[in-house]
Protein backbone atom coordinates (compact mmCIF):
# COMPACT_ATOMS: atom_id res chain seq x y z
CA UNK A 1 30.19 4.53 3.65
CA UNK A 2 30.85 4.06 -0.38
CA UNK A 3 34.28 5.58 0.70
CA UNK A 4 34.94 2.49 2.91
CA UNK A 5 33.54 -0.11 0.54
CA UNK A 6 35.57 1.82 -1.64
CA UNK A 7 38.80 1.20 0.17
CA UNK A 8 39.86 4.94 0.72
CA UNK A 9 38.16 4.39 3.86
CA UNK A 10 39.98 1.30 5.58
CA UNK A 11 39.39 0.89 9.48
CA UNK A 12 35.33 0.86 9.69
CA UNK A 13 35.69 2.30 13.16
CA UNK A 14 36.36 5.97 11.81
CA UNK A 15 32.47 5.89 10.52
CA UNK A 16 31.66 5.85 14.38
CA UNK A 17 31.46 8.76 15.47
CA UNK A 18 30.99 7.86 18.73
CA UNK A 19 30.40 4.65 20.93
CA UNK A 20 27.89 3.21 23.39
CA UNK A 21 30.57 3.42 25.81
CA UNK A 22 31.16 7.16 25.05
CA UNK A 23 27.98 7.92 25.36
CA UNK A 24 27.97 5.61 28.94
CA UNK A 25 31.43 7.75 30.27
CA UNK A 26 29.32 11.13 29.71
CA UNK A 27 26.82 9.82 31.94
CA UNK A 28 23.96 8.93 28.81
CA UNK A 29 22.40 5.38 29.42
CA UNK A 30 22.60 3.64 25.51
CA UNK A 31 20.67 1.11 24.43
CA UNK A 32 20.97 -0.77 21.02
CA UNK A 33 19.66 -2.95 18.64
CA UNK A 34 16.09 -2.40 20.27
CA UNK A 35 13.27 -1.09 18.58
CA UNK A 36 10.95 0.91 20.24
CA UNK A 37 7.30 -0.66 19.94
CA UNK A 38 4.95 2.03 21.14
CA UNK A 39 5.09 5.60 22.67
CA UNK A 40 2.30 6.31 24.93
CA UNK A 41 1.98 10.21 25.09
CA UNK A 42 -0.43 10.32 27.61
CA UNK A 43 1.59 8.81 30.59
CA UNK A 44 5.32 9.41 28.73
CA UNK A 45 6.26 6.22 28.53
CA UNK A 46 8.34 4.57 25.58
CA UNK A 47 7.75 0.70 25.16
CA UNK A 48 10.70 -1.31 24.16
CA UNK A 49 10.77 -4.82 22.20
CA UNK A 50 11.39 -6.91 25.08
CA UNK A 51 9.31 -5.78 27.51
CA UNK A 52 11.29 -2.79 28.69
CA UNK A 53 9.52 0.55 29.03
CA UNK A 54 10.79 4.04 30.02
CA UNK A 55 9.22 7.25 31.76
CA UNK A 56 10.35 10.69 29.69
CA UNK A 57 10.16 14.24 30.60
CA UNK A 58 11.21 15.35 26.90
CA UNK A 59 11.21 12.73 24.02
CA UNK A 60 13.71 13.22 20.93
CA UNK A 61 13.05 11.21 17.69
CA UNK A 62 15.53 10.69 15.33
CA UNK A 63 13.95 7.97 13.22
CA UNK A 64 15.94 8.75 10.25
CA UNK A 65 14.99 7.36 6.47
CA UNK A 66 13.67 4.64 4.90
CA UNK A 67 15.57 3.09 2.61
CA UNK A 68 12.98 2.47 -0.64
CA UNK A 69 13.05 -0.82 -2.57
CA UNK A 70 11.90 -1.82 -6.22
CA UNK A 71 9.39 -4.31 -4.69
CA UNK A 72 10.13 -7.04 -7.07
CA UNK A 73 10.83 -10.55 -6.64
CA UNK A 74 13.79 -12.13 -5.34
CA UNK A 75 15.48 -8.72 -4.00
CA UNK A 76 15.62 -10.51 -0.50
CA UNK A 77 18.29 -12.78 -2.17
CA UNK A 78 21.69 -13.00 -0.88
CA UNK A 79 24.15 -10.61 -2.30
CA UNK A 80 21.41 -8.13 -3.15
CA UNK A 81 21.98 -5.14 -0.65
CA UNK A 82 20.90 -2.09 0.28
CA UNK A 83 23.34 0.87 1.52
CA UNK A 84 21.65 2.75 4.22
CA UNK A 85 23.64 2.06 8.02
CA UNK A 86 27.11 1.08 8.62
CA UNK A 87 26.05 -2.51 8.96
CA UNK A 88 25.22 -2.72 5.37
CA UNK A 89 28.61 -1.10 4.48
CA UNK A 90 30.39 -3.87 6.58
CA UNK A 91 28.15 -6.36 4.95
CA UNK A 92 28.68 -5.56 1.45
CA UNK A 93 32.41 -4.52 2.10
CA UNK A 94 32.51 -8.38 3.66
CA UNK A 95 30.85 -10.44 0.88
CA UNK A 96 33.07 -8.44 -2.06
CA UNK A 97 36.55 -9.86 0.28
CA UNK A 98 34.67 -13.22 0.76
CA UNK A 99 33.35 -13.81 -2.93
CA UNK A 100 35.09 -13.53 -6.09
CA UNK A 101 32.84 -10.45 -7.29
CA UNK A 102 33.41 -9.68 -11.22
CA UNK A 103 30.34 -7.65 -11.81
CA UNK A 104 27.96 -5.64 -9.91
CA UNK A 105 24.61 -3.96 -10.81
CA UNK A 106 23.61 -0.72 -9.60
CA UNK A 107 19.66 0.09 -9.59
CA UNK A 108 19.92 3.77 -9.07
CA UNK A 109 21.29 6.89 -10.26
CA UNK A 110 21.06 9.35 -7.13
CA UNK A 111 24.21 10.37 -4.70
CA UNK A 112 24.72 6.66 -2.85
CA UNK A 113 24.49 4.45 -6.54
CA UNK A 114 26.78 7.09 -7.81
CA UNK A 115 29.50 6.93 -5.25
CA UNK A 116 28.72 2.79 -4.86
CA UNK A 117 29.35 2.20 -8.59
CA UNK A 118 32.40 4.32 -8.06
CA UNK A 119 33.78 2.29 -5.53
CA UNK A 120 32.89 -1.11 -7.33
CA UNK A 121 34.73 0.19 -10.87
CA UNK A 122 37.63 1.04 -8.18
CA UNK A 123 37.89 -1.82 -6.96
CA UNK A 124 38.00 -3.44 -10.11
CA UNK A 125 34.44 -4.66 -10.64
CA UNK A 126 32.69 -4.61 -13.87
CA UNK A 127 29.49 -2.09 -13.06
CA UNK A 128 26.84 -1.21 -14.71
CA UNK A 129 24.18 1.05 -13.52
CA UNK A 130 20.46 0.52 -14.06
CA UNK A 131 18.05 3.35 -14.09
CA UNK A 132 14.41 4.40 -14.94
CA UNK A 133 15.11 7.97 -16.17
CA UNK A 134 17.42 8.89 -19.10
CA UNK A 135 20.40 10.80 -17.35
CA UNK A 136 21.98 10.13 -14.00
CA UNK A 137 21.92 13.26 -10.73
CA UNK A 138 18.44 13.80 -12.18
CA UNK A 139 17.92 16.92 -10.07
CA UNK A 140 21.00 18.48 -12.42
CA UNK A 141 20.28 20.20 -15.72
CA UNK A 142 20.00 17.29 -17.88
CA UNK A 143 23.19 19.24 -19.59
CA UNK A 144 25.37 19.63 -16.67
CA UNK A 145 23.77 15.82 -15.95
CA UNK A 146 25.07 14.32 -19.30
CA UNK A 147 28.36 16.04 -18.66
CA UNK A 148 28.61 13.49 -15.79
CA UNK A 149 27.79 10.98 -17.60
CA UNK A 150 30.83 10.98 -20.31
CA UNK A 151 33.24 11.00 -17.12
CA UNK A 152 31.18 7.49 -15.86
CA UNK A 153 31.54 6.46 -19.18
CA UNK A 154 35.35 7.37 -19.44
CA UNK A 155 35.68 5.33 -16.43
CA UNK A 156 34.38 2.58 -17.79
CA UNK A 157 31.00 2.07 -15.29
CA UNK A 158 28.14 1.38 -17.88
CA UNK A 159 24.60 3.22 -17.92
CA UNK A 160 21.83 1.77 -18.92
CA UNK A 161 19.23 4.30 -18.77
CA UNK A 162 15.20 4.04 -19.05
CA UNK A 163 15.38 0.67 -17.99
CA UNK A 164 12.43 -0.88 -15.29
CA UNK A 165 13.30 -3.78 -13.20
CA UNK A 166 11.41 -6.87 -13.05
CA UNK A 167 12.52 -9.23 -10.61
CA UNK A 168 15.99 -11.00 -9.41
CA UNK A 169 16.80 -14.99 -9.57
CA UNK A 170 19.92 -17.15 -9.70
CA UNK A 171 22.05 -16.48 -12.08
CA UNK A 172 23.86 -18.90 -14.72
CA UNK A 173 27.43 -16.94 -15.47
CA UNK A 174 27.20 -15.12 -12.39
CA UNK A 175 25.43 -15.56 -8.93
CA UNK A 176 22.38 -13.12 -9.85
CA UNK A 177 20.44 -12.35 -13.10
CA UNK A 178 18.30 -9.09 -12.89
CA UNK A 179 15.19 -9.66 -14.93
CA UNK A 180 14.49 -5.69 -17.04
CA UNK A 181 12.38 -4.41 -19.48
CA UNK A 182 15.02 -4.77 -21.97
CA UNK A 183 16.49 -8.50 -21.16
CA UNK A 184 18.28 -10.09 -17.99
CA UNK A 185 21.49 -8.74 -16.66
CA UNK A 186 23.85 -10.80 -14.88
CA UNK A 187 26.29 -10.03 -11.99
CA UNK A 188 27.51 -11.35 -8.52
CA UNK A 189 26.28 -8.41 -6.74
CA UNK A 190 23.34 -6.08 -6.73
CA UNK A 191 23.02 -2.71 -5.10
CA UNK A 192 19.10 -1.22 -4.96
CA UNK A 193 19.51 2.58 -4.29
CA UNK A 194 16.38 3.60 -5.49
CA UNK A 195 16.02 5.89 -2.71
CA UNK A 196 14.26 7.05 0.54
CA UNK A 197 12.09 8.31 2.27
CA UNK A 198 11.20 9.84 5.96
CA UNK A 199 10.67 7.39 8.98
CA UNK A 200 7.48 8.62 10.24
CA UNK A 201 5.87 5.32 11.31
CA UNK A 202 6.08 6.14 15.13
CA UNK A 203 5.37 9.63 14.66
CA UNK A 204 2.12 8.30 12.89
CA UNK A 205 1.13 6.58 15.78
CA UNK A 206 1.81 9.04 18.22
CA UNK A 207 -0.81 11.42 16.49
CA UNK A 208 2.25 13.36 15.76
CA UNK A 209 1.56 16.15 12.78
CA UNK A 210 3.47 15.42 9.25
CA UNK A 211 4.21 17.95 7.00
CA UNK A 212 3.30 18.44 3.29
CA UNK A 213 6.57 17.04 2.29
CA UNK A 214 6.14 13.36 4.27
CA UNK A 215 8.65 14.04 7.31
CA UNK A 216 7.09 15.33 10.65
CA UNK A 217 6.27 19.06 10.71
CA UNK A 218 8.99 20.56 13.39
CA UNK A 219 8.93 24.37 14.15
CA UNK A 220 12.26 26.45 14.36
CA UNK A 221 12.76 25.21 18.18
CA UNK A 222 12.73 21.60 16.09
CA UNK A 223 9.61 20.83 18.45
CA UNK A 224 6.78 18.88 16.99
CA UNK A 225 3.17 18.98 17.25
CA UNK A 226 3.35 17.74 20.99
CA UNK A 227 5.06 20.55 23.52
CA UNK A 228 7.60 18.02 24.64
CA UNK A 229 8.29 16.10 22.07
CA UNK A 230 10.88 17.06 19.63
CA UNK A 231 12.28 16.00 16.36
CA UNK A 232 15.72 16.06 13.77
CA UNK A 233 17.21 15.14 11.34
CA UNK A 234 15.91 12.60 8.11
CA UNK A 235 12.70 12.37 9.57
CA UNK A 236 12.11 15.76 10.19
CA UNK A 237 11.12 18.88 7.71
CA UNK A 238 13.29 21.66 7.00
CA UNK A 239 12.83 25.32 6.65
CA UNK A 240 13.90 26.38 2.83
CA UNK A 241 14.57 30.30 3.34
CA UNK A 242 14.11 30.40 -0.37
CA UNK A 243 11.14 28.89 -1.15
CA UNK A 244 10.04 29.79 1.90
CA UNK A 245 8.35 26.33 2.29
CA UNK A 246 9.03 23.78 4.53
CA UNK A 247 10.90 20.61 3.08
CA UNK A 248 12.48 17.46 4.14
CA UNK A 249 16.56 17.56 2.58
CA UNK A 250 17.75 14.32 4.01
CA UNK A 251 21.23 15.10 5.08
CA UNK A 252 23.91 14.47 7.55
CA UNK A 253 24.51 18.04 8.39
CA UNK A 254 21.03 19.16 8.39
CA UNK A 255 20.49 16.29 10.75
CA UNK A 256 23.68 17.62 13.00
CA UNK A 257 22.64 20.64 13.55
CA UNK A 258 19.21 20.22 14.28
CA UNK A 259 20.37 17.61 16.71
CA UNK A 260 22.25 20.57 18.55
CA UNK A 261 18.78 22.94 18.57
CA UNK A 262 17.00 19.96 19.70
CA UNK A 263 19.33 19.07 22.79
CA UNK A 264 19.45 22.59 23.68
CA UNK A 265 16.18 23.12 23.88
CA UNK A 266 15.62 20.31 25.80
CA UNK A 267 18.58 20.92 28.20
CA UNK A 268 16.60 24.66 28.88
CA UNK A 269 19.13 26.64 26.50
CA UNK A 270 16.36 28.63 24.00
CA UNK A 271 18.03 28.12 20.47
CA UNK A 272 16.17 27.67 16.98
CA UNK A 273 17.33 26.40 13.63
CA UNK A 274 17.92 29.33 10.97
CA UNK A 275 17.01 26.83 8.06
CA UNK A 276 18.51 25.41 5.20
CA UNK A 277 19.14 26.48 1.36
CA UNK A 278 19.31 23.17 0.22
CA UNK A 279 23.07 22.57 -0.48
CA UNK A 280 24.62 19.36 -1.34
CA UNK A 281 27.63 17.89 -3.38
CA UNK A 282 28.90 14.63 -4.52
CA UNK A 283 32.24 12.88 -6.48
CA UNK A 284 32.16 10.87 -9.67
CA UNK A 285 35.68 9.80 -10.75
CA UNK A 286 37.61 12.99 -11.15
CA UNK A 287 34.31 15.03 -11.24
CA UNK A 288 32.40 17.19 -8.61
CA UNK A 289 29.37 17.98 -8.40
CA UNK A 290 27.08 20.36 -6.29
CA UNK A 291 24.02 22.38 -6.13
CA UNK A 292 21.80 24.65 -3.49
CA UNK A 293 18.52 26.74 -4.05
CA UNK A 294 15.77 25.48 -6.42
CA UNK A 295 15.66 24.30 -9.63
CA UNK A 296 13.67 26.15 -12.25
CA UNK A 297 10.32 23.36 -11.71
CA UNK A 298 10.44 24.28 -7.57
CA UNK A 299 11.01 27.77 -7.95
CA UNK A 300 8.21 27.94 -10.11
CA UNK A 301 6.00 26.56 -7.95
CA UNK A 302 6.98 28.34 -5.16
CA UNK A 303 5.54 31.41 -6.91
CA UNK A 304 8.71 32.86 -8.71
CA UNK A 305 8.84 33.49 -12.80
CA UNK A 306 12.15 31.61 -13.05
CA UNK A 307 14.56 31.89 -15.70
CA UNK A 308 18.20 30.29 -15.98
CA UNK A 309 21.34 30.47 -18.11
CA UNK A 310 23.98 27.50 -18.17
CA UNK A 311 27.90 28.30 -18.91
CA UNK A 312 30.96 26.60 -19.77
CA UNK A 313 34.14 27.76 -18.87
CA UNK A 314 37.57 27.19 -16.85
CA UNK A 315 38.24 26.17 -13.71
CA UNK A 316 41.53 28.43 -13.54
CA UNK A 317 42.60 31.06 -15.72
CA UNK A 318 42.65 30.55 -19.53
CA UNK A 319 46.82 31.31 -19.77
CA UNK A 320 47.37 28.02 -17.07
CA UNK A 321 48.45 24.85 -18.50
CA UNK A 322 45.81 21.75 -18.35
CA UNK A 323 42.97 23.40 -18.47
CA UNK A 324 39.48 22.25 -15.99
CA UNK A 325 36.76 21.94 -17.28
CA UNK A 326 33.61 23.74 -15.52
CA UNK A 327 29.71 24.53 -16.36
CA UNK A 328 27.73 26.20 -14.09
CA UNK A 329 23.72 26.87 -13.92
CA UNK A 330 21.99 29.97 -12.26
CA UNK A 331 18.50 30.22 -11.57
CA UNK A 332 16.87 33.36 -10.62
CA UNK A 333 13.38 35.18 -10.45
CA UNK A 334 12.16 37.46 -13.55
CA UNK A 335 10.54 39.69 -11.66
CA UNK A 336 13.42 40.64 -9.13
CA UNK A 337 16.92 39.33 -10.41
CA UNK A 338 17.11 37.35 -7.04
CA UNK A 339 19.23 34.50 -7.25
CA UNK A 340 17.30 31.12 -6.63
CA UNK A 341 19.32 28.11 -7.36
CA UNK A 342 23.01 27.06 -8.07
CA UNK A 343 24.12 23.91 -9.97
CA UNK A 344 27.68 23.08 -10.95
CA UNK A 345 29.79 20.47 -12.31
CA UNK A 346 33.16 20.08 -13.37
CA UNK A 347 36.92 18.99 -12.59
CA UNK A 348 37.85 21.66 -10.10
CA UNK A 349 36.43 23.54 -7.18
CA UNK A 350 32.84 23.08 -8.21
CA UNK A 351 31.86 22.60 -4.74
CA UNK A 352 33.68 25.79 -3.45
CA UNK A 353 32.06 27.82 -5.80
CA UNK A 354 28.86 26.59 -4.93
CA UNK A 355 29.25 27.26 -1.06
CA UNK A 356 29.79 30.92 -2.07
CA UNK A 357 26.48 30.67 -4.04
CA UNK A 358 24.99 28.84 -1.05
CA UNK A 359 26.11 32.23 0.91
CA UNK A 360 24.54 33.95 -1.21
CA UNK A 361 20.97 32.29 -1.43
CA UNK A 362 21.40 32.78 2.02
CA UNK A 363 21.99 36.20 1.89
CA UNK A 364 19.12 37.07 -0.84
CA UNK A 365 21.37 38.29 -3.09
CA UNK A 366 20.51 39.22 -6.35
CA UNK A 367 22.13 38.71 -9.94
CA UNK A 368 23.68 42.48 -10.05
CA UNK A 369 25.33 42.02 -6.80
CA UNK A 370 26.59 38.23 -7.25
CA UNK A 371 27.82 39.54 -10.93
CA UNK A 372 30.54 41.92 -9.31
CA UNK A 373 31.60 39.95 -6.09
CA UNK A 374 34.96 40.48 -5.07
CA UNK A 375 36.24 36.86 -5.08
CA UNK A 376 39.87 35.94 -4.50
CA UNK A 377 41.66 35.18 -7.70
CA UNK A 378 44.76 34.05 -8.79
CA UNK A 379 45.54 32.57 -12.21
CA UNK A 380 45.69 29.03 -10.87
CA UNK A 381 42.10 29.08 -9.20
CA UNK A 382 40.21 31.38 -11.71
CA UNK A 383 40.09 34.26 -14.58
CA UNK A 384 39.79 37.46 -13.65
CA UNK A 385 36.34 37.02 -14.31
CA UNK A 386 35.68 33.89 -12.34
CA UNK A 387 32.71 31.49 -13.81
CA UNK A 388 30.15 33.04 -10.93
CA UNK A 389 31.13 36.44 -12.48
CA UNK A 390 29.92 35.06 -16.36
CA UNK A 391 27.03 32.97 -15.38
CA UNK A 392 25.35 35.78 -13.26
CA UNK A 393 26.33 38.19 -16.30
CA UNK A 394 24.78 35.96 -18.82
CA UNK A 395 21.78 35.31 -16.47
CA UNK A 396 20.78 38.72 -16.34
CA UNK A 397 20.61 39.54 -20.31
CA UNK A 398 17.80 37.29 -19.82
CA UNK A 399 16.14 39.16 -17.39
């Protein structure tokens, strides 16, 4: 969706992926814009606003995320907006072509205020981001973090960092003034991406089990606490087969494919979901960024002794002209040399790089084995020794 505010994305129907009337050819009754008020679990019946009510055999929840606010005054005002369904994108897409935006504000520093405050600077907005902690992507090394942050800065999208929000009024110069610790701010529009959290207020009330993480505990069949009742995606927990703990990643291809165990398990076809190692990626500007495993804090308290090494290098071999600009982070346990987490950030093929780590977090490979992979390599795409190769080298004098 910050793609189509963004203009890359033009024709808002491509973020369908597919239609009531899809659905209705395939023989699957849809109906929208109706919340469901109660689920009685006793006679399997779902209540609709409205009055309606339907009988179930198997019930599938999908309740997704809540999208977290500040909880200050005045962020109910027009042209404050939150980014969480496609209706907000076509909102906020249809109040920057109806009003003469010149600035925005961005409270936020995660994945959607990132790629928003892209799209606004794209489009030729002043922006300037607003967050509580000191470095933006704060699950990144605060090194590989700050390298992000002089490509933002390049770009010309300001950050204003350690900064708490007070409350939002009319604005003088522009339409809104953000009231912060450290003086008002004034812009025409105001993005809060401050975050979310699991939907589990039906689950809740359907006596439904949630798990230590806040989403509702699923097992590997994604079947919740209640034999016929299942659950995926947002508002679901996750399997981490390196932690070994169950945790809630909200993301769209977790959510996908624990659709598919869901449905077949419901439609009679025995299937489970293998788990997740918590991989993820996003675009600033000209940078990439992208990570999987733990960081040192969860691995730690998972019960590993962790210990990590962060390198710089080149995205392609040292001889090529231009050269790309790459650091990479490895995590791994004392005690064994297994590898536990993967962060990277750079101009080129970051998130390649980090798929092949994903693999091998997958895998359980250790540092000895991940230091000698046999990786494709050509001078444009890497040394001879690719950045994996030094990283996992460096990584292990530590050990």
């Amino acid at each position: 969706m910050p793609y189509y505010i963004g203009d890359v994305i033009k024709d808002a129907g491509r973020l369908t992926a597919r239609t009531p009337e899809k659905f209705r050819e395939g023989g699957i009754e849809v109906i929208i814009n109706t919340a469901v008020e109660e689920v009685d679990t006793d006679r399997q019946t779902v209540r609709l606003a409205g009055g309606l009510s339907r009988p179930y055999d198997f019930l599938a929840l999908g309740t997704g995320t809540e999208a977290l606010t500040p909880g200050i005054p005045g962020e109910d005002r027009p042209g404050v907006f939150l980014l969480k369904k496609l209706t907000d994108a076509l909102a906020i897409k249809s109040y920057l072509a109806e009003t003469r935006c010149r600035r925005a504000l961005v409270i936020g520093a995660g994945f959607i205020g990132l790629e928003v405050s892209e799209a606004f600077v794209e489009r030729g907005i002043e922006t300037e981001m607003i967050h509580r902690g000191n470095l933006p992507a704060s699950r990144w090394d605060p090194e590989l973090s700050a390298a992000l942050l002089e490509e933002m800065k390049r770009r010309g999208l300001i950050f204003t960092p350690a900064t708490e929000v007070v409350s939002i009024e009319e604005g003088t110069s522009f339409r809104l003034r953000l009231n912060t610790g450290h003086g008002p701010r004034e812009a025409d529009i105001i993005l809060l991406a401050v975050g979310v959290r699991p939907d589990v207020r039906l689950a809740r009330t359907m006596g439904l089990t949630i798990g230590t993480s806040g989403a509702i505990a699923v097992n590997f069949s994604q079947r919740t606490s209640r034999e016929n009742i299942y659950a995926a995606g947002d508002c679901c927990e996750s399997f981490h087969r390196v932690s070994r703990r169950w945790v809630n990643i909200p993301l769209g291809d977790i959510a996908n494919k624990q659709g598919r165990v869901a449905g077949s398990n419901i439609g009679g076809k025995a299937m489970t979901f293998p788990g997740v190692v918590g991989s993820q990626s996003f675009r600033i500007f000209s940078w990439e960024a992208a990570a999987a495993g733990l960081t040192e804090q969860e691995a730690a308290a998972a019960g590993f002794h962790p210990v990590a090494a962060v390198v710089w290098g080149n995205a392609t071999a040292g001889v090529m002209p231009g050269p790309k600009r790459i650091g990479m982070k490895l995590v791994a346990d004392r005690s064994t040399g297994r590898l536990l987490g993967a962060q990277a950030v750079g101009e080129q093929r970051v998130v390649g790089r980090i798929n092949t780590l994903a693999a091998a977090l997958w895998a359980g490979l250790g540092l000895d084995e991940i230091a000698y992979l046999d990786l494709a390599y050509a001078p444009p795409f890497s040394g001879s020794w690719d950045i994996i190769h030094l990283t996992a080298q460096s990584l292990m004098r530590k050990l």
